[in-house]
C-alpha atoms as a PDB file:
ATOM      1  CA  UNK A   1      53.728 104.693  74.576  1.00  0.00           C
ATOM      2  CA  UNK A   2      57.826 104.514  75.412  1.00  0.00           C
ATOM      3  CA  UNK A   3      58.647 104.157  79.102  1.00  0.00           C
ATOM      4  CA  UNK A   4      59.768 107.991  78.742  1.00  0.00           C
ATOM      5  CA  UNK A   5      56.296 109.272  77.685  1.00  0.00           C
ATOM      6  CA  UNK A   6      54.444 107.019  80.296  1.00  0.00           C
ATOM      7  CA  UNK A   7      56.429 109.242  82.913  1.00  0.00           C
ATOM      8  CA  UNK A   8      56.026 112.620  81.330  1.00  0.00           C
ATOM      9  CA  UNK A   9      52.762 111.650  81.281  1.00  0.00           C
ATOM     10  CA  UNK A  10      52.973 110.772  85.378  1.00  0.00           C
ATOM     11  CA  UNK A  11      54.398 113.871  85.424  1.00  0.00           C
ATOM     12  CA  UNK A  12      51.856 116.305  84.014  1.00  0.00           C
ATOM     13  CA  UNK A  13      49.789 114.237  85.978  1.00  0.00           C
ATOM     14  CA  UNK A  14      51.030 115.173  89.721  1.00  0.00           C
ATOM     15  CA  UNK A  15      50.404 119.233  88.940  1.00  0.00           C
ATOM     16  CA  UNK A  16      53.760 121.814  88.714  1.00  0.00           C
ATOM     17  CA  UNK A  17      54.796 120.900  91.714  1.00  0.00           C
ATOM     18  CA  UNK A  18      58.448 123.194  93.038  1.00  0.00           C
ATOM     19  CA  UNK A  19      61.564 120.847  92.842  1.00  0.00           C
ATOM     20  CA  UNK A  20      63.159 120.541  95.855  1.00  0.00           C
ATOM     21  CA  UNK A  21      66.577 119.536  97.003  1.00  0.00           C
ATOM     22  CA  UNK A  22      66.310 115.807  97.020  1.00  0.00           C
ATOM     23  CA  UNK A  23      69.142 113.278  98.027  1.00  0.00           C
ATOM     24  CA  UNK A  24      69.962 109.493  97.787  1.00  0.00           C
ATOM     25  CA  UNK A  25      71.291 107.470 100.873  1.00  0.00           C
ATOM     26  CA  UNK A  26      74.660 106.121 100.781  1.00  0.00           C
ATOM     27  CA  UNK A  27      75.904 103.741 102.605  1.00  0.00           C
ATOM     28  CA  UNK A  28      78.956 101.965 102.670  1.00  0.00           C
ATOM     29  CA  UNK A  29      82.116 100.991 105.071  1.00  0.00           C
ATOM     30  CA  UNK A  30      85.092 102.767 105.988  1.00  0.00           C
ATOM     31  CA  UNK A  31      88.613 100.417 106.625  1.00  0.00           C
ATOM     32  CA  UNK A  32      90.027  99.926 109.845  1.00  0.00           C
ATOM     33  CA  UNK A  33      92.434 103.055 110.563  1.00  0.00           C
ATOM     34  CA  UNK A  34      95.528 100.661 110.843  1.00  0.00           C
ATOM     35  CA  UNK A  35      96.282  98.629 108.533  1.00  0.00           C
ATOM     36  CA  UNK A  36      98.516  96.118 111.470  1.00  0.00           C
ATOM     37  CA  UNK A  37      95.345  94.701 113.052  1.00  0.00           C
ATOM     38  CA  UNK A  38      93.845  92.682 110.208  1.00  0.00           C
ATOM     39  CA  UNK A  39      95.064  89.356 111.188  1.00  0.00           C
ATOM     40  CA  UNK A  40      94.079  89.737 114.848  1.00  0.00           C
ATOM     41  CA  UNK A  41      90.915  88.074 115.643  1.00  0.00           C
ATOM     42  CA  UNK A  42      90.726  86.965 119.145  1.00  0.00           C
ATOM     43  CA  UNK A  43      91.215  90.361 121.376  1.00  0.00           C
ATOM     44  CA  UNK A  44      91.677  90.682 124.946  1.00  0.00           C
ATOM     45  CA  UNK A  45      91.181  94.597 126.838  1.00  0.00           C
ATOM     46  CA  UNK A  46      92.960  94.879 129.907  1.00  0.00           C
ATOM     47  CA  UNK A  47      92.014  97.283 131.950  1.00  0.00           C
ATOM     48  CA  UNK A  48      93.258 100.800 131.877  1.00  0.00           C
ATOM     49  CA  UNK A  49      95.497 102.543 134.566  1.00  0.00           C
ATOM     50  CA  UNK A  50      94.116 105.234 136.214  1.00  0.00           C
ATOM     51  CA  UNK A  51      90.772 105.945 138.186  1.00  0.00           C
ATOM     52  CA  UNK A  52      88.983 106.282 135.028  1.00  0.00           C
ATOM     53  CA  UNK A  53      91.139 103.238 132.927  1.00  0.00           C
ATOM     54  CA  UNK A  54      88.378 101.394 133.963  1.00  0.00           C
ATOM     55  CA  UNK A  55      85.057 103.273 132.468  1.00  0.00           C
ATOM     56  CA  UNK A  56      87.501 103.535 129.481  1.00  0.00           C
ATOM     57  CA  UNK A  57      88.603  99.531 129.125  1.00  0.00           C
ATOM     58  CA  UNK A  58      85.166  98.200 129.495  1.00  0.00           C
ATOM     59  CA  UNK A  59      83.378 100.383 126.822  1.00  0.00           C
ATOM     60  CA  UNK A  60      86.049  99.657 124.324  1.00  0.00           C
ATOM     61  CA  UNK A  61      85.252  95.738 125.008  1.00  0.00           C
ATOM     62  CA  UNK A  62      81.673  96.360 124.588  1.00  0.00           C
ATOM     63  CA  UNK A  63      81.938  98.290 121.687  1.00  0.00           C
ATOM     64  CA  UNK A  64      84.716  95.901 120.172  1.00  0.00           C
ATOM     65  CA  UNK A  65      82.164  92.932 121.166  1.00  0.00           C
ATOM     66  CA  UNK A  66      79.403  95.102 118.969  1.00  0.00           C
ATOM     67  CA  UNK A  67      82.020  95.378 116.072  1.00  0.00           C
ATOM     68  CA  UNK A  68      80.051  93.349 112.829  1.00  0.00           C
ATOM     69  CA  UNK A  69      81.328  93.449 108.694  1.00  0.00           C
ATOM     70  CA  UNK A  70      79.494  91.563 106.263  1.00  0.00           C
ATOM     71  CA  UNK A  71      76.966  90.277 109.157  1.00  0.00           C
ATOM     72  CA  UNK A  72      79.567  88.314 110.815  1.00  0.00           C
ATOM     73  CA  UNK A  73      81.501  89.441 114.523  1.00  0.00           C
ATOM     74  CA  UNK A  74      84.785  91.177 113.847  1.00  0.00           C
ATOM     75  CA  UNK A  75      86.471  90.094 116.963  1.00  0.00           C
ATOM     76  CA  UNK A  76      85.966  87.373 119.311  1.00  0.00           C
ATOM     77  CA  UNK A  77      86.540  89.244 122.641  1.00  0.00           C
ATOM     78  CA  UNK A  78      87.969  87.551 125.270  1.00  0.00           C
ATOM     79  CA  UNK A  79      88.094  88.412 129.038  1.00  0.00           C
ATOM     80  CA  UNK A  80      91.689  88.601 129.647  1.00  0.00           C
ATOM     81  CA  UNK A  81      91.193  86.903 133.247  1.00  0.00           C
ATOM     82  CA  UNK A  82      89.851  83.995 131.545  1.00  0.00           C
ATOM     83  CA  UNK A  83      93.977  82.537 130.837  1.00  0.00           C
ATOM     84  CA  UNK A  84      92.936  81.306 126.817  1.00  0.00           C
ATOM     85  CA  UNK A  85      95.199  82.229 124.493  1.00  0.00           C
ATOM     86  CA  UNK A  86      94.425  85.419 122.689  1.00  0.00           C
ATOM     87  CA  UNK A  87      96.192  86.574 119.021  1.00  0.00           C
ATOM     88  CA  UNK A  88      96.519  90.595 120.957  1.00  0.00           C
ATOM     89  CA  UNK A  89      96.424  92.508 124.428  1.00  0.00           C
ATOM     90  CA  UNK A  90      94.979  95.685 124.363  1.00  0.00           C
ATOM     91  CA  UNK A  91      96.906  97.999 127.436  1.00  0.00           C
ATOM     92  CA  UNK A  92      96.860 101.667 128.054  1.00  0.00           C
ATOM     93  CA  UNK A  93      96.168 104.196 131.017  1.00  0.00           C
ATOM     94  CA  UNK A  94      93.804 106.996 131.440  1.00  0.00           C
ATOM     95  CA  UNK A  95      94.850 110.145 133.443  1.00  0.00           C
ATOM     96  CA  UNK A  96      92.650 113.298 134.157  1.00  0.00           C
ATOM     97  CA  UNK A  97      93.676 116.560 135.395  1.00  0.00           C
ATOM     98  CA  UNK A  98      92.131 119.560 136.545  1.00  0.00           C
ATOM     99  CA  UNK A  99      93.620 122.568 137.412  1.00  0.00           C
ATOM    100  CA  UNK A 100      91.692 125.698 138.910  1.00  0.00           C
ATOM    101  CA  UNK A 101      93.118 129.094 139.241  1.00  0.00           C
ATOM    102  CA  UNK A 102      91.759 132.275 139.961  1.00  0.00           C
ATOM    103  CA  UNK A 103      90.641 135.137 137.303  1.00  0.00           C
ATOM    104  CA  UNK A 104      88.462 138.455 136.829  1.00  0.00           C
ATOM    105  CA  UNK A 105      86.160 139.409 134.142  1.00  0.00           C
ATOM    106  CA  UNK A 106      84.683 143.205 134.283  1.00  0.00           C
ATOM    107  CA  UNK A 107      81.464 143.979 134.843  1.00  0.00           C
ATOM    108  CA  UNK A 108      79.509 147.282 134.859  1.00  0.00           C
ATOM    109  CA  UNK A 109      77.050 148.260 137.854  1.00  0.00           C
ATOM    110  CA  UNK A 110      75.043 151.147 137.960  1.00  0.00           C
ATOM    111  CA  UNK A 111      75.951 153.785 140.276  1.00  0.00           C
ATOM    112  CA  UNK A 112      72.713 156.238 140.020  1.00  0.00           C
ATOM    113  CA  UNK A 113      69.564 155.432 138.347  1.00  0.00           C
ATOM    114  CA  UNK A 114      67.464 157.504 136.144  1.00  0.00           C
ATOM    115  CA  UNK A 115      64.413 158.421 139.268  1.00  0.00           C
ATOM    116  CA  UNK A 116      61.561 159.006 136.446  1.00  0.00           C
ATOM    117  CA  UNK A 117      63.209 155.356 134.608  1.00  0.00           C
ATOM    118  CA  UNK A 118      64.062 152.525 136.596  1.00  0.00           C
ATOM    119  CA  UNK A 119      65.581 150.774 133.552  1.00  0.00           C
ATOM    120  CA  UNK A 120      68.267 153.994 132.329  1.00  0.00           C
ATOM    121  CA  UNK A 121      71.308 154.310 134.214  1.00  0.00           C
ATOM    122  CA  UNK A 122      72.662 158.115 134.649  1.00  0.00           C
ATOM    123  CA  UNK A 123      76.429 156.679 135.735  1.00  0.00           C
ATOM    124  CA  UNK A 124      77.899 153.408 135.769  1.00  0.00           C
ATOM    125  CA  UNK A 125      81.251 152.398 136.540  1.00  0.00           C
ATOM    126  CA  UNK A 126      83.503 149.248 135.554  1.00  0.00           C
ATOM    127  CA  UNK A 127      84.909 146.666 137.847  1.00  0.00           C
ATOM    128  CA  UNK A 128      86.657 143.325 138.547  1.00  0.00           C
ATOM    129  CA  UNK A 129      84.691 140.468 139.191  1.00  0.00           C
ATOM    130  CA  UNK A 130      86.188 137.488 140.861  1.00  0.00           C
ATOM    131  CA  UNK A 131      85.995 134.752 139.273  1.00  0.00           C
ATOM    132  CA  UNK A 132      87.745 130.685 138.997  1.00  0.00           C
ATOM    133  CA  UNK A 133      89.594 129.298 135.903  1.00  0.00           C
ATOM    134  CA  UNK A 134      89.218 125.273 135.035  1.00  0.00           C
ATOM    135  CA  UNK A 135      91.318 123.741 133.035  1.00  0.00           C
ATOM    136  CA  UNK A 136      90.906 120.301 132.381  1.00  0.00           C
ATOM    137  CA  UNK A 137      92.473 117.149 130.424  1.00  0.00           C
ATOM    138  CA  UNK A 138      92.138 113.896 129.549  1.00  0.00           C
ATOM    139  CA  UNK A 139      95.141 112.040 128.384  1.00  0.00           C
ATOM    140  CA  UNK A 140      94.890 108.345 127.279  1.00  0.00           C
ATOM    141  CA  UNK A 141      97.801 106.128 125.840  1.00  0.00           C
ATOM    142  CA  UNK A 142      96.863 102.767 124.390  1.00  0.00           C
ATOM    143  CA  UNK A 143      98.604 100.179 122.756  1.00  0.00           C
ATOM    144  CA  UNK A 144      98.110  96.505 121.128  1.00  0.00           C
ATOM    145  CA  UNK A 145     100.462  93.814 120.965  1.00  0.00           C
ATOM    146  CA  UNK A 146     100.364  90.722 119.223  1.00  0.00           C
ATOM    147  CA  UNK A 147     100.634  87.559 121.126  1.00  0.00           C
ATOM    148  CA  UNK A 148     102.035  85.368 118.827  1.00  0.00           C
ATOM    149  CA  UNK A 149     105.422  87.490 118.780  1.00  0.00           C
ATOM    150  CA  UNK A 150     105.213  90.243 121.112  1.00  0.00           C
ATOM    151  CA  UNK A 151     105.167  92.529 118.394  1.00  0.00           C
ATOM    152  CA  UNK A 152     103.505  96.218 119.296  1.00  0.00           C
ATOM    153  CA  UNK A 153     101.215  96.048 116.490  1.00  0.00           C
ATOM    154  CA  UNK A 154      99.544  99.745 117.817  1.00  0.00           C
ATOM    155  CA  UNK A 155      99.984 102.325 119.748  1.00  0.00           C
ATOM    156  CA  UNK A 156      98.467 105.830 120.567  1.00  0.00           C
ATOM    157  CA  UNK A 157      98.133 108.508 122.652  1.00  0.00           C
ATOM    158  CA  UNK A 158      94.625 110.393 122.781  1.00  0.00           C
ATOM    159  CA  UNK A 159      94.260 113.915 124.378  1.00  0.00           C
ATOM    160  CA  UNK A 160      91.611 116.101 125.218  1.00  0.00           C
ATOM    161  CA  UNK A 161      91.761 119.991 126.793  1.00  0.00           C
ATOM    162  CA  UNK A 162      88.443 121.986 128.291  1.00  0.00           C
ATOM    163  CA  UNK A 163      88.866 125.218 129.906  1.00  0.00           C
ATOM    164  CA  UNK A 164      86.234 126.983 131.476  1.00  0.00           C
ATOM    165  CA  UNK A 165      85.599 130.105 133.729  1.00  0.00           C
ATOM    166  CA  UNK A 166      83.228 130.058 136.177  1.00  0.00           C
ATOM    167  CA  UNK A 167      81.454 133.321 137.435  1.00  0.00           C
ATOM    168  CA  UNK A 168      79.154 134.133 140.395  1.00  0.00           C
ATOM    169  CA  UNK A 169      76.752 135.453 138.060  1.00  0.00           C
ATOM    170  CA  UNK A 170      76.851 132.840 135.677  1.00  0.00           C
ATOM    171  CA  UNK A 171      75.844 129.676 135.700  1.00  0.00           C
ATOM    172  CA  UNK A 172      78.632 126.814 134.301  1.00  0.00           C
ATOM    173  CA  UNK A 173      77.527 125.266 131.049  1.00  0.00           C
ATOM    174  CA  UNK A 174      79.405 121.647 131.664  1.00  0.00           C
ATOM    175  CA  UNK A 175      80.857 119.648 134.604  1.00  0.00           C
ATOM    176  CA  UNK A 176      84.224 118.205 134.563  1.00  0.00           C
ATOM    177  CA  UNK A 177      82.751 114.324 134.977  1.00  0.00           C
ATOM    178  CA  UNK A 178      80.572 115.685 131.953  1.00  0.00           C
ATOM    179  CA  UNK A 179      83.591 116.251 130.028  1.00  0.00           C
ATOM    180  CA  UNK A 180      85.398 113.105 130.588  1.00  0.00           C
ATOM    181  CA  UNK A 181      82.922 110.957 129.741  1.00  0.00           C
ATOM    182  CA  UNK A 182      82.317 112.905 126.305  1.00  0.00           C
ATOM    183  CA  UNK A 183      85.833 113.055 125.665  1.00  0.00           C
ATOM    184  CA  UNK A 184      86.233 108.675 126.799  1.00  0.00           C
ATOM    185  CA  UNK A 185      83.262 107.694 124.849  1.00  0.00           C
ATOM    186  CA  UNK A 186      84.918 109.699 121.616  1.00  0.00           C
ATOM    187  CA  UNK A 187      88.575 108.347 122.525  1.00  0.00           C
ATOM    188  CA  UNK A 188      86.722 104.653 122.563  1.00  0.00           C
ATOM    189  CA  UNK A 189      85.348 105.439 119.086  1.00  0.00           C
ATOM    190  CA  UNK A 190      88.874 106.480 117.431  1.00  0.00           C
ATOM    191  CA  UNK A 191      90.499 103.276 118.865  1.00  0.00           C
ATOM    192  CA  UNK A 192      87.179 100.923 117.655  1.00  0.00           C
ATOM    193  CA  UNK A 193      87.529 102.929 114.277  1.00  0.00           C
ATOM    194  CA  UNK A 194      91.418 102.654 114.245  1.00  0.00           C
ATOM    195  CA  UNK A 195      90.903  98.564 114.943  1.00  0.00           C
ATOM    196  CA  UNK A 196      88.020  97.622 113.107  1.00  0.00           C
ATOM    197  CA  UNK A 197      86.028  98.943 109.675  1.00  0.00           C
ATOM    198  CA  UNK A 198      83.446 101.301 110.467  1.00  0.00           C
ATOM    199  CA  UNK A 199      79.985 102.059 108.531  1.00  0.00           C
ATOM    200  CA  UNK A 200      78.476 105.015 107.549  1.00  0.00           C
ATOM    201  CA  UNK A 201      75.390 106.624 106.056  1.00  0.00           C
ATOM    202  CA  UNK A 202      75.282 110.055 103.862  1.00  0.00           C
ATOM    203  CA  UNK A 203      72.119 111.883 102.465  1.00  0.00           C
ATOM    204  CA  UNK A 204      74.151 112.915  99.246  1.00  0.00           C
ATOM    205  CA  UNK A 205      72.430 115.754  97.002  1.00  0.00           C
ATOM    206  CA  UNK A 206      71.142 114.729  93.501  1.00  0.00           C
ATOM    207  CA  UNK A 207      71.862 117.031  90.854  1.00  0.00           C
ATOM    208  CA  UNK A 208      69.006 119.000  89.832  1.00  0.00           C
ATOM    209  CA  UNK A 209      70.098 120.731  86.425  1.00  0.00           C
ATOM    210  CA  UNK A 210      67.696 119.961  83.003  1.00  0.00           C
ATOM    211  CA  UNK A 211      69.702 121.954  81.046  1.00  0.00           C
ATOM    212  CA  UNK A 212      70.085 119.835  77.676  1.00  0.00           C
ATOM    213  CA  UNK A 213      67.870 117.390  78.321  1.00  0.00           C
ATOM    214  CA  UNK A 214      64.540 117.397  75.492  1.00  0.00           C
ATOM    215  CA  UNK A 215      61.513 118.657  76.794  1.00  0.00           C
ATOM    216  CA  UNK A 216      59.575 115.011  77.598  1.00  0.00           C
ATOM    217  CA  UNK A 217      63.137 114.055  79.369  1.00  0.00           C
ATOM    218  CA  UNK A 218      63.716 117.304  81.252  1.00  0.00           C
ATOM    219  CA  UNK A 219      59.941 116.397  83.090  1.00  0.00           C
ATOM    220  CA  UNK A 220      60.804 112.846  83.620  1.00  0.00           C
ATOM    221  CA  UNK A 221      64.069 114.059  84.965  1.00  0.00           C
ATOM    222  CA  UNK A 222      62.025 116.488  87.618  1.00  0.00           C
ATOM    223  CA  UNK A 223      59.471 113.798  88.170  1.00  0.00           C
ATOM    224  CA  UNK A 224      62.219 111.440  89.157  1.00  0.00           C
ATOM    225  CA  UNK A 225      63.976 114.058  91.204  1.00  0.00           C
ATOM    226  CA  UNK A 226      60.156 114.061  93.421  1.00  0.00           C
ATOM    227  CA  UNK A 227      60.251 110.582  93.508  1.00  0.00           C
ATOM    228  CA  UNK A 228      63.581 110.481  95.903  1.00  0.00           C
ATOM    229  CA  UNK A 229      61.530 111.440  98.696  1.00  0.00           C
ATOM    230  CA  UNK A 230      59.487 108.228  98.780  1.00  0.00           C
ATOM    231  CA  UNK A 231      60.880 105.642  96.557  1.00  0.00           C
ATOM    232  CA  UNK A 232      64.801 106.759  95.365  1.00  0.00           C
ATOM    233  CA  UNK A 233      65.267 102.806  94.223  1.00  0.00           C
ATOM    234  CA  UNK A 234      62.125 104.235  91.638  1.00  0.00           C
ATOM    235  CA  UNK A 235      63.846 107.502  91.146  1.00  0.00           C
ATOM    236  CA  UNK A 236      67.309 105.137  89.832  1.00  0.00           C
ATOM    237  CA  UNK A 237      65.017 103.392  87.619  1.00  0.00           C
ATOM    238  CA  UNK A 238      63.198 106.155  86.174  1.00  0.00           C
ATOM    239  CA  UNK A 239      66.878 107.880  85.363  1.00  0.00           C
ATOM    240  CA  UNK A 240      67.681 104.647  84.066  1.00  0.00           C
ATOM    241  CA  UNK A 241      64.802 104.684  81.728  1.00  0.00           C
ATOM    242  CA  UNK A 242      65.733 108.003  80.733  1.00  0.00           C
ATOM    243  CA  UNK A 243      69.444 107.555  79.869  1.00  0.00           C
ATOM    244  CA  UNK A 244      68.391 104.951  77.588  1.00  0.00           C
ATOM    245  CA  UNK A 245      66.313 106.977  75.327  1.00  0.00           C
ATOM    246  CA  UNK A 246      68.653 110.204  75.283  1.00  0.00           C
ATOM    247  CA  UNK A 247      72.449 111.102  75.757  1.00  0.00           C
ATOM    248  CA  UNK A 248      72.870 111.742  78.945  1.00  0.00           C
ATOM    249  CA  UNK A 249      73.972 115.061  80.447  1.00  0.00           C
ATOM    250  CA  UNK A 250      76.662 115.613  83.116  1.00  0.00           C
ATOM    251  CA  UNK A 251      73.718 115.672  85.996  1.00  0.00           C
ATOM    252  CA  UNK A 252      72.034 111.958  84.374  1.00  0.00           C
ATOM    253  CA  UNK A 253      75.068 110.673  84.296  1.00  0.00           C
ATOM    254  CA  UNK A 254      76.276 111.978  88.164  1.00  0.00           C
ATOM    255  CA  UNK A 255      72.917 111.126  89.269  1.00  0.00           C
ATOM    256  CA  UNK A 256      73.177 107.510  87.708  1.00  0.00           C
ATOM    257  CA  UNK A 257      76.649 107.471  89.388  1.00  0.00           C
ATOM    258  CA  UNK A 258      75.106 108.008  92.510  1.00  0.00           C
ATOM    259  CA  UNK A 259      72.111 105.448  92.137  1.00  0.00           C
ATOM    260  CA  UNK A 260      75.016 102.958  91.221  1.00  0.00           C
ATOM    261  CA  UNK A 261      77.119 103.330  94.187  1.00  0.00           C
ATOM    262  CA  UNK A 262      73.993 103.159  96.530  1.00  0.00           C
ATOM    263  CA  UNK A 263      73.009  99.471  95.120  1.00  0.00           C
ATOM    264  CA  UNK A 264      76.901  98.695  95.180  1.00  0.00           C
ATOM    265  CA  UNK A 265      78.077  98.437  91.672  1.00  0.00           C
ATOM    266  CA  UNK A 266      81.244 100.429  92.184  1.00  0.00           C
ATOM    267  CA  UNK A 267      82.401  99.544  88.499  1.00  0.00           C
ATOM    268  CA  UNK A 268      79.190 101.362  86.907  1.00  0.00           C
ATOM    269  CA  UNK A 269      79.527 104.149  89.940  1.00  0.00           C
ATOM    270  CA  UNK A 270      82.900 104.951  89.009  1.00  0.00           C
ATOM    271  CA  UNK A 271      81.893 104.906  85.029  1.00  0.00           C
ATOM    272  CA  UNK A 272      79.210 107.070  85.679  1.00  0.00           C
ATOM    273  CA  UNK A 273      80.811 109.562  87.810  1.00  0.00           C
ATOM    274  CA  UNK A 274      84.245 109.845  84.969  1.00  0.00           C
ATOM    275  CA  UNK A 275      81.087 110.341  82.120  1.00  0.00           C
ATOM    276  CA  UNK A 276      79.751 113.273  84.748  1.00  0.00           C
ATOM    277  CA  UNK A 277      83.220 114.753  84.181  1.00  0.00           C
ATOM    278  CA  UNK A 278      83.619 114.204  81.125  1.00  0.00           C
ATOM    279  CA  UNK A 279      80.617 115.874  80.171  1.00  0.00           C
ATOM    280  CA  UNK A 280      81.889 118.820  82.176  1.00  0.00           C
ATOM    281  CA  UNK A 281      80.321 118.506  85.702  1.00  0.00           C
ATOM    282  CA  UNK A 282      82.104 120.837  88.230  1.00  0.00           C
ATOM    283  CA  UNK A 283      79.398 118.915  91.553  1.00  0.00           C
ATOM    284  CA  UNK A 284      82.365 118.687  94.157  1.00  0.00           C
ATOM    285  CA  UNK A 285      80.153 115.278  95.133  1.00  0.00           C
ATOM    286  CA  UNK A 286      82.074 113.632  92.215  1.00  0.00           C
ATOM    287  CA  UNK A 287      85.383 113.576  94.020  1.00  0.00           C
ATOM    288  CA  UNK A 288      83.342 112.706  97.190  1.00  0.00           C
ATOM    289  CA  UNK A 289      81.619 109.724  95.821  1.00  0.00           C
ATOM    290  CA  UNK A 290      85.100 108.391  93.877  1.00  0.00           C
ATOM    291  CA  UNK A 291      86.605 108.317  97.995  1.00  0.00           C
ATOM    292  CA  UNK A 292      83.391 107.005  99.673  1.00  0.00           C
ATOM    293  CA  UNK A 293      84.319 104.063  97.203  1.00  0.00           C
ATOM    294  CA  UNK A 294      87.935 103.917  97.313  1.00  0.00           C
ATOM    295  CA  UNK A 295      87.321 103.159 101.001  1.00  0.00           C
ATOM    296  CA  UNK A 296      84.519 100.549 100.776  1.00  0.00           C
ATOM    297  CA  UNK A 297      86.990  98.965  98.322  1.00  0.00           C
ATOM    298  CA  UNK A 298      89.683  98.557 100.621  1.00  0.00           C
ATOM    299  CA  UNK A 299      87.532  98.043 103.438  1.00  0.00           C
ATOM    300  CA  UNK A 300      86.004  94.867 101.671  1.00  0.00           C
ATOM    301  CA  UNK A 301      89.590  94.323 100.489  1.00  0.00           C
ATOM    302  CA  UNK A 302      90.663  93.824 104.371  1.00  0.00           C
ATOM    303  CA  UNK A 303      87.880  91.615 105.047  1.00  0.00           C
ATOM    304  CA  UNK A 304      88.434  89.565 102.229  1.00  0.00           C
ATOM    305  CA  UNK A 305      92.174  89.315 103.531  1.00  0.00           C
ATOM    306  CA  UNK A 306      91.289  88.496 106.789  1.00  0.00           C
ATOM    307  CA  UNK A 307      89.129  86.048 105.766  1.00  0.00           C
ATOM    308  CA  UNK A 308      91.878  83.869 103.728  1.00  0.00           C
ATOM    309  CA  UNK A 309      93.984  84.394 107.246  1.00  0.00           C
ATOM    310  CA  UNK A 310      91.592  82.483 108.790  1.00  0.00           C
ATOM    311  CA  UNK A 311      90.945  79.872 106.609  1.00  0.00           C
ATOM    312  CA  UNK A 312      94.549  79.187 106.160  1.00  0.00           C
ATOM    313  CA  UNK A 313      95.790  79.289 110.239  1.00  0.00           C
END
């Protein structure tokens, strides 16, 4: 009995079963926002002006301190009171403003009251209620230089608006320390992701379509699509095993595409994914997966560069 008939027969086996919407886990890295940094290993974050520099300078050392590619630390952070020598300086300032002005919104009241219905009103009129505007912002500026020359390798400035009204007879949905530290924490994450590579994680959607695949195949295919829920390294191999015994359609070959770039063979990924086309696929994923690995490219690119840096200084 081929491979293929063993899992038709698996198949049959596990009752008709609905398909469902299955997916594969990709993961992969994204390269450092700016391209200027790549040489800079040793980092120092001063901190930030403004009341809030602080909050701001000290979770973008943790986080650059957290920073890992390939296993290995990114940076080696260094507190810049310490005096040792550091390849960049990392300077900015934090301000926050908050402005509060006054406002209405109308309301309606009931002027007389249905006697034989408490809840029907027999006249109502419209009026002003006084209420209070907030408007805040956070505005951060940060910049890197390089130490060896001076050079201002990076700079940026990060802003951040909330306005809110706030009513007697309403309760406010967020605070204005609530909203700072939302918007510091997300203005940390642009500069880590702007510094350093980044990874990430998608559910991505196999294709589902059987049309054109024999009989036998077209259940193996389903069978396989099942299996993603529990084992999707099985699911690969069972698509595998079915791609060697028939042509391939456009949704074996995007789905083989996809099993490639999850175990990392960008070569076959990017094969698979031109066949998909080829074949006619329209799945908007194609494009998708084709960027997801033009970035882990250059991200692995970088490192690779940065490595040789340091092996050579």
């Amino acid at each position: 009995m081929s491979h293929l008939r063993w899992m038709l027969a698996a198949a049959l086996a596990c009752g008709a079963v609905p398909a469902l919407a299955e997916t594969l886990t990709i993961t992969g890295a994204n390269p450092a926002g700016s391209p200027n940094v790549n040489d800079l290993v040793s980092i120092a974050v001063e901190r930030f002006e403004g009341e809030d520099g602080s909050l701001l300078s000290q979770a973008l050392e943790s986080e650059l301190t957290e920073v890992r590619f390939a296993g290995q630390p990114y940076f080696r952070v260094v507190a810049p009171e310490a005096g040792v020598p550091t390849d960049a300086l990392v300077t900015g300032n934090v301000r926050v403003a908050v402005d509060e002005t006054g406002t209405t919104e109308k309301r309606k009241r009931c002027l007389e009251q249905d006697s034989a219905d408490k809840n029907k009103c027999l006249k109502e009129e419209e009026y002003d209620l006084r209420c209070r505007r907030r408007v805040a912002t956070v505005s951060t500026n940060v910049r890197l230089v390089a130490m060896g020359d001076g050079s201002v390798r990076y700079t940026r400035p990060l802003s951040a608006r909330d306005e809110l009204v706030y009513c007697p007879d309403r309760k406010a949905t967020r605070t204005v320390d609530a909203f700072v530290d939302t918007t510091l924490m997300g203005q940390v994450g642009t500069i880590r992701r702007d510094f350093a590579p980044s990874g990430f994680s998608e559910d991505v959607r196999v294709d589902e379509n059987r049309k054109g695949l024999p009989k036998p195949a077209a259940e193996a295919f389903k069978n396989a699509i099942r299996q993603t829920k529990s084992d999707e390294a099985g699911a690969c191999d069972s698509w595998a095993a079915i791609a060697r015994e028939v042509e391939p359609t456009a949704a074996l070959a995007f789905n083989m595409g996809l099993c490639a770039e999850a175990r990392r063979d960008f070569a076959a990924a990017v094969d698979w994914y031109g066949q998909a086309q080829r074949l006619g696929s329209k799945n908007r994923d194609i494009g998708e997966g084709l960027a997801r690995i033009d970035r882990h490219r250059r991200a692995l690119a970088d490192w690779d560069a940065r490595q040789a840096f340091l092996r050579e200084r």
